[in-house]
Each structure stands twice: as structure tokens, then as C-alpha cells.
C-alpha atoms as a PDB file:
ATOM      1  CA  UNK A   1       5.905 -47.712-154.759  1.00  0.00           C
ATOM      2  CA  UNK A   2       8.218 -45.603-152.517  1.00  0.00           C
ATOM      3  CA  UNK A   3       7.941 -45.350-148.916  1.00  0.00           C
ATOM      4  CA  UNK A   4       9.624 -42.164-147.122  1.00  0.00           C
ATOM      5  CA  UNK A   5       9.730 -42.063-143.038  1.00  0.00           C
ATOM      6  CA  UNK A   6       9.467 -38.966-140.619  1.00  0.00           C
ATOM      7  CA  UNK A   7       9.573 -39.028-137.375  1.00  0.00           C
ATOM      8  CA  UNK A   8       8.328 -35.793-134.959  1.00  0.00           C
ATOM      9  CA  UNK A   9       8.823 -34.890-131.676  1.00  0.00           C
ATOM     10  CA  UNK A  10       5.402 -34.356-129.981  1.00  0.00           C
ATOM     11  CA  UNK A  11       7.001 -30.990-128.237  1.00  0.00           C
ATOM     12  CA  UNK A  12       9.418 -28.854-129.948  1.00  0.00           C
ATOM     13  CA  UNK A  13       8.479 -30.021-133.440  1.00  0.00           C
ATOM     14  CA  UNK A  14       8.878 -27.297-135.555  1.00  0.00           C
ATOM     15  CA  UNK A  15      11.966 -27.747-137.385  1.00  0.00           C
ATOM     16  CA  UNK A  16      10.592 -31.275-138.202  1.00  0.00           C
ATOM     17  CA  UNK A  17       7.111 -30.336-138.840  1.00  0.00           C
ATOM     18  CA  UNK A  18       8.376 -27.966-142.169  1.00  0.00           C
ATOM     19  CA  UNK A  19      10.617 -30.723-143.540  1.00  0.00           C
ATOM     20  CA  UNK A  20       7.038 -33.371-143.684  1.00  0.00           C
ATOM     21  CA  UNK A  21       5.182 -30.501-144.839  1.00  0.00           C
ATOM     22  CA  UNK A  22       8.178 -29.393-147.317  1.00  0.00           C
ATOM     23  CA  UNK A  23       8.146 -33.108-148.875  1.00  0.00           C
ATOM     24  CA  UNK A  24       4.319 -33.299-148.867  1.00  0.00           C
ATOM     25  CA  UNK A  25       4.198 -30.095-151.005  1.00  0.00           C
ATOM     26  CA  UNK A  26       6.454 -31.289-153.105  1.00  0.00           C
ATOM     27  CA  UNK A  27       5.603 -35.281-154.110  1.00  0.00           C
ATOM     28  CA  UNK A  28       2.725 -36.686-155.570  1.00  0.00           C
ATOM     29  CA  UNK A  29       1.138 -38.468-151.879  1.00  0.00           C
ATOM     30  CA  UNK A  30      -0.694 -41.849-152.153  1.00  0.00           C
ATOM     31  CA  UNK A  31      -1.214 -42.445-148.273  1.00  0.00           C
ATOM     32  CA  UNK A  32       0.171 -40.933-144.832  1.00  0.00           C
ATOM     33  CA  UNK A  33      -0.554 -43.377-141.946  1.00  0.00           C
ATOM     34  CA  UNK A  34       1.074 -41.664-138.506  1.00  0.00           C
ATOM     35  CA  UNK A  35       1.275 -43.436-135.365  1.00  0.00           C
ATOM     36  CA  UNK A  36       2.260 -41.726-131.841  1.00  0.00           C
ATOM     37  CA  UNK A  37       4.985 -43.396-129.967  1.00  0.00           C
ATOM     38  CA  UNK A  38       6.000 -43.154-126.744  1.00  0.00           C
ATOM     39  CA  UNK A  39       9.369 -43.439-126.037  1.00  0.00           C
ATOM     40  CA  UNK A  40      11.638 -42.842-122.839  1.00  0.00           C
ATOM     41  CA  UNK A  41      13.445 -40.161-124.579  1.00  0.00           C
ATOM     42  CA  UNK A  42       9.993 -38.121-125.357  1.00  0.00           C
ATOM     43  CA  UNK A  43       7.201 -38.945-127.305  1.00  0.00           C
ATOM     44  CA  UNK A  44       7.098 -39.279-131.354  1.00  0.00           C
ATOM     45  CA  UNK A  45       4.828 -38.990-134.133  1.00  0.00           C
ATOM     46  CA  UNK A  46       6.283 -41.238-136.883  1.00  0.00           C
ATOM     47  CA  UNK A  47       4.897 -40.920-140.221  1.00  0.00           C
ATOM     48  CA  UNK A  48       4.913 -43.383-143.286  1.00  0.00           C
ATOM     49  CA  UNK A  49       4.631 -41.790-146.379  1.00  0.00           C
ATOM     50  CA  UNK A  50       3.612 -43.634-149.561  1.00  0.00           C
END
């Protein structure tokens, strides 16, 4: 099983949003678990794709 990671930026996300949705589109998808983190820099939505 391969595991592929994303992480997006909660604002300013779009450039990031089309490459998820880009890979989604194009891979067969067993399971997306996403997680928000918050982080000093800004806060994240990091995604584990299976």
C-alpha cells in the first residue's frame, strides 16, 4: 500500500488545494484521513492519502 502526504495552508490554499485534487483525480484512493494543525507559522490541513 502507498501512502502520499499533502499538506494545506488553511488561508491562501489554492495553489495547494489543485495539486490534492489533481492527484485524487488521477489515482485509484483507498482512504484520505486529514487532520488540522496549528502551527506558529499558520495553520495546516495535512492530508494522508492511501
Amino acid at each position: 500500500m502507498r501512502f502520499q502526504f499533502f499538506t494545506i495552508p488553511v488561508f491562501d490554499s489554492e495553489r495547494a488545494t489543485e495539486q490534492l485534487n489533481a492527484f485524487l483525480a488521477g489515482h485509484v484512493i483507498v482512504q484520505v484521513e486529514r487532520e488540522l494543525l496549528q502551527r506558529p507559522g499558520g495553520d495546516v490541513w495535512a492530508f494522508c492519502v492511501t
